[in-house]
N, C-alpha and C. Protein backbone atom coordinates (compact mmCIF):
# COMPACT_ATOMS: atom_id res chain seq x y z
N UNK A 1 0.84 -1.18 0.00
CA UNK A 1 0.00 0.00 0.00
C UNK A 1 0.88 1.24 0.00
N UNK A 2 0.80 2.24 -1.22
CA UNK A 2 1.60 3.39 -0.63
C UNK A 2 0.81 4.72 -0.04
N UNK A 3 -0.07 3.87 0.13
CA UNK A 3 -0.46 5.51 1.53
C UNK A 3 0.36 5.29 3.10
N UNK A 4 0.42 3.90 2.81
CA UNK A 4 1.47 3.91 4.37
C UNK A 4 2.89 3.95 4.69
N UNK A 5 3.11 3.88 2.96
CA UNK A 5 4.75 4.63 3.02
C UNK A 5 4.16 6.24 2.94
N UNK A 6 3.21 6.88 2.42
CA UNK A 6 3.11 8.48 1.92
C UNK A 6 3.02 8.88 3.62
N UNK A 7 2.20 8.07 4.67
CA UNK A 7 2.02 8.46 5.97
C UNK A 7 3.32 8.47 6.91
N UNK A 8 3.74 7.22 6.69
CA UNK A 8 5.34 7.05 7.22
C UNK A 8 6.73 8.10 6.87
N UNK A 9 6.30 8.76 5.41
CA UNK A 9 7.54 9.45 5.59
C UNK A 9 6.56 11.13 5.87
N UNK A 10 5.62 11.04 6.19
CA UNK A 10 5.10 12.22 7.05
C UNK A 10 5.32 12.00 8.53
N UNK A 11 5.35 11.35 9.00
CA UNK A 11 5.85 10.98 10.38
C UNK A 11 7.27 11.31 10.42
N UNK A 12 8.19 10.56 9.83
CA UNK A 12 9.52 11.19 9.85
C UNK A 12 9.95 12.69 9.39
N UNK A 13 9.14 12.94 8.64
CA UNK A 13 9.69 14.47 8.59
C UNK A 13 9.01 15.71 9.71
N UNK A 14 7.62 15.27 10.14
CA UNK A 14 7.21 15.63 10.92
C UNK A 14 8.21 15.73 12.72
N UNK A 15 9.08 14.53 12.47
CA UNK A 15 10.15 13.89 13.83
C UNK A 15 10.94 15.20 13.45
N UNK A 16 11.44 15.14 12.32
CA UNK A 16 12.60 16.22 12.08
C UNK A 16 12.00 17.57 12.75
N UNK A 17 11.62 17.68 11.94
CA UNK A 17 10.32 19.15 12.62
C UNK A 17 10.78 19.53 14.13
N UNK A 18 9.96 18.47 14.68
CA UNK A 18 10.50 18.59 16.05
C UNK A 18 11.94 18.97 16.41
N UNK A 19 12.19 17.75 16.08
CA UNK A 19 14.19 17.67 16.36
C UNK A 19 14.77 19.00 16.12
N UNK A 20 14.05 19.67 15.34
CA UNK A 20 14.75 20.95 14.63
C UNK A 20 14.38 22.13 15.16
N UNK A 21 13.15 21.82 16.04
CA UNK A 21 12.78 22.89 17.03
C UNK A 21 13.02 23.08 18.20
N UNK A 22 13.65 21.12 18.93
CA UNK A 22 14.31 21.39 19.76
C UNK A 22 15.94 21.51 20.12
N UNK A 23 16.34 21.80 19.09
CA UNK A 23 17.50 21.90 18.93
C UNK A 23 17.87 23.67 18.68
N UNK A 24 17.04 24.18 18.58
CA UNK A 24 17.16 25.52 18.35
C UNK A 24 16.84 26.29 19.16
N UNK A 25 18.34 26.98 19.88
CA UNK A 25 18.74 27.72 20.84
C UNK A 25 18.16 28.73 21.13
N UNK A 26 18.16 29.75 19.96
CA UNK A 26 17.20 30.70 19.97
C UNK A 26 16.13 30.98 20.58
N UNK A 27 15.06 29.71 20.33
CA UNK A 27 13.85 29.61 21.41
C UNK A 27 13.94 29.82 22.56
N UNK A 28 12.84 30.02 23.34
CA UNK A 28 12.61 30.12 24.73
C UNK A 28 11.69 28.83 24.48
N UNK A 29 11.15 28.34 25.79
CA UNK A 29 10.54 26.87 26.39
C UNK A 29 9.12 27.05 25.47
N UNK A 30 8.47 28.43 25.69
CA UNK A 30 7.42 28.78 25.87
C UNK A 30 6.91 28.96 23.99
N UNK A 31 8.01 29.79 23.01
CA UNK A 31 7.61 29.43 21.47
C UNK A 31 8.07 28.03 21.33
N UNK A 32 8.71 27.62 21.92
CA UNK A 32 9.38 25.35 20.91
C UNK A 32 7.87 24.74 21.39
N UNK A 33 7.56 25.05 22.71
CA UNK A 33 5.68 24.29 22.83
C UNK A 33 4.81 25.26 22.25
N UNK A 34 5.20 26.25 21.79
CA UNK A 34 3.73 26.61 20.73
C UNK A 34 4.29 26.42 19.42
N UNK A 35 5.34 26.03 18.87
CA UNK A 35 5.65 25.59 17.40
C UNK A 35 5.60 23.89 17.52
N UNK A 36 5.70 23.35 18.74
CA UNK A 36 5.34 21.71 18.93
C UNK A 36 4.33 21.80 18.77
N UNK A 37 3.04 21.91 19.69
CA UNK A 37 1.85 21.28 19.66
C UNK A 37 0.84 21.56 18.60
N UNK A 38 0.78 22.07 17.63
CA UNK A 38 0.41 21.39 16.25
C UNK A 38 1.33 20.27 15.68
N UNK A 39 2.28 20.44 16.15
CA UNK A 39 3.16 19.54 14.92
C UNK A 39 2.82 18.02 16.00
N UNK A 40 2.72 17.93 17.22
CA UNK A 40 2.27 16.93 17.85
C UNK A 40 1.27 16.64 17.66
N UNK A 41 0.10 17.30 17.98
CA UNK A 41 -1.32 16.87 17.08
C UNK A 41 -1.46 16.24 15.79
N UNK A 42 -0.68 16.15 14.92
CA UNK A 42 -0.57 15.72 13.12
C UNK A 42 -0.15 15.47 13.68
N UNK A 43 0.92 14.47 14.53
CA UNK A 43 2.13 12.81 14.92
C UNK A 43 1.05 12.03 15.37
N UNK A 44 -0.18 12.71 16.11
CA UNK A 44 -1.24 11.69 17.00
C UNK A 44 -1.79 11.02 16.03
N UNK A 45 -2.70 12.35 14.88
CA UNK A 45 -3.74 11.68 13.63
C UNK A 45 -2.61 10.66 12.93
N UNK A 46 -1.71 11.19 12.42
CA UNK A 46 -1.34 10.11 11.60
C UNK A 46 -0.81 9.00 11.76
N UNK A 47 -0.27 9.05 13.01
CA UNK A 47 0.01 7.44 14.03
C UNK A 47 -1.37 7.10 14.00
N UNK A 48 -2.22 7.24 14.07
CA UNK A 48 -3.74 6.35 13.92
C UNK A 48 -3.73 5.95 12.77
N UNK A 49 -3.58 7.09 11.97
CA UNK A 49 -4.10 6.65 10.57
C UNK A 49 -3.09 5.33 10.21
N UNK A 50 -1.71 5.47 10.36
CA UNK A 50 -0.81 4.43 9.80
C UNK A 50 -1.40 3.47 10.88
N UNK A 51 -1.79 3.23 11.81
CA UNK A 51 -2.30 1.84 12.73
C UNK A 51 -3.28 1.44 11.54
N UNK A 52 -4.06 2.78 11.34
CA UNK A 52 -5.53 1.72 10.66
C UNK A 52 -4.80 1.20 9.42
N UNK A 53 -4.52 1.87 8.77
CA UNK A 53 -3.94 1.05 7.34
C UNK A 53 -2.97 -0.14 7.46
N UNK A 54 -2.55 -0.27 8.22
CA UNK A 54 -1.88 -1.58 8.50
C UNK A 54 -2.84 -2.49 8.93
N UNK A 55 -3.49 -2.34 9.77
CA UNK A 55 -4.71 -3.35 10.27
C UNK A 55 -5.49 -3.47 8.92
N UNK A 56 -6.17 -2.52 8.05
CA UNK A 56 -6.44 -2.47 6.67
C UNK A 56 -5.86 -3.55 6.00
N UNK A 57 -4.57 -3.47 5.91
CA UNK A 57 -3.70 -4.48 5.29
C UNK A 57 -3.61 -5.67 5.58
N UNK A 58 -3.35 -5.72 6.71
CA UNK A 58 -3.62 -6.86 7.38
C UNK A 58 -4.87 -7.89 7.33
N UNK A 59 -6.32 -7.37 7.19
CA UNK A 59 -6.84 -7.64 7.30
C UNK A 59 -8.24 -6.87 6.21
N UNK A 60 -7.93 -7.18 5.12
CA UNK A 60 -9.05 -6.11 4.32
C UNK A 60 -10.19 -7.00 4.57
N UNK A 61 -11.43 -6.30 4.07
CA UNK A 61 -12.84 -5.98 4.47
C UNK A 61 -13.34 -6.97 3.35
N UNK A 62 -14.38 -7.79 3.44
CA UNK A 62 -15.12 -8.14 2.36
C UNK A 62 -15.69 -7.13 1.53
N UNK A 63 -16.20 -7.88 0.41
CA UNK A 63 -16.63 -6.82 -0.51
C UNK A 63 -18.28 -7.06 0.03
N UNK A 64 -18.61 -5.17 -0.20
CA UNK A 64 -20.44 -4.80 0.15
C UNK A 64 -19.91 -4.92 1.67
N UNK A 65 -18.71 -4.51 2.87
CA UNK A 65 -19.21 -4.98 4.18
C UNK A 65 -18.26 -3.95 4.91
N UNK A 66 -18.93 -3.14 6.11
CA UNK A 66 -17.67 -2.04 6.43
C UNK A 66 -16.54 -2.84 7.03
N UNK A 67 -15.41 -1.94 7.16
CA UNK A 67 -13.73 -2.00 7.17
C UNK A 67 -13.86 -2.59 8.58
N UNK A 68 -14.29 -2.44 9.67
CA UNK A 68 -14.90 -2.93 11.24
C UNK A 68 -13.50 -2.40 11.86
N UNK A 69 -13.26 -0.96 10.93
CA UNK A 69 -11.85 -0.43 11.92
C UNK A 69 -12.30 -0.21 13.09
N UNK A 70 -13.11 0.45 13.66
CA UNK A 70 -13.21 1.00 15.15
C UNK A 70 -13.31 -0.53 15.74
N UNK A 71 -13.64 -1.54 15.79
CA UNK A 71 -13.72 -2.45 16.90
C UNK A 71 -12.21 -2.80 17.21
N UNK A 72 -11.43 -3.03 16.46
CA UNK A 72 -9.95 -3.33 17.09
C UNK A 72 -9.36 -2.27 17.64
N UNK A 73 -9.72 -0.95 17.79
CA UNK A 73 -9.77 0.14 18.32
C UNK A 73 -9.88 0.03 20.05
N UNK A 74 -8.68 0.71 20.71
CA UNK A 74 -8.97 0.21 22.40
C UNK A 74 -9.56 1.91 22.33
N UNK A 75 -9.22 2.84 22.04
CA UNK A 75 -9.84 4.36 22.38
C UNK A 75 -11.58 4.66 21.57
């Protein structure tokens, strides 16, 4: 599937992101957590999303029958 390589290398560049914000001196505590927490919010969605598509993969859906993603779902 390449939506879960297209999601996976959004995750890693998203890591960089970070890495690159906390690595930068310049900041104070107070802008690196307001330039993090969007970029943490998009690491949450798309760590789901790459769970579901692997379970997807893992396990595709009959045809005419929903995907039954939320039941393997603990949240």
């Amino acid at each position: 599937m390449k939506s879960i390589q297209h999601v996976q290398n959004a995750l890693d560049d998203l890591a960089l992101e970070v890495q690159n914000i906390l690595m930068d001196i310049s900041l104070n505590l107070t802008e690196k957590d307001n330039l993090m927490l969007p970029l943490l919010q998009q690491k949450k969605v798309l760590t789901q999303t790459l769970e579901d598509l692997k379970y997807l993969e893992a396990h595709p859906p009959s045809p005419n029958q929903p995907c039954g993603i939320s039941k393997y779902r603990n949240d």
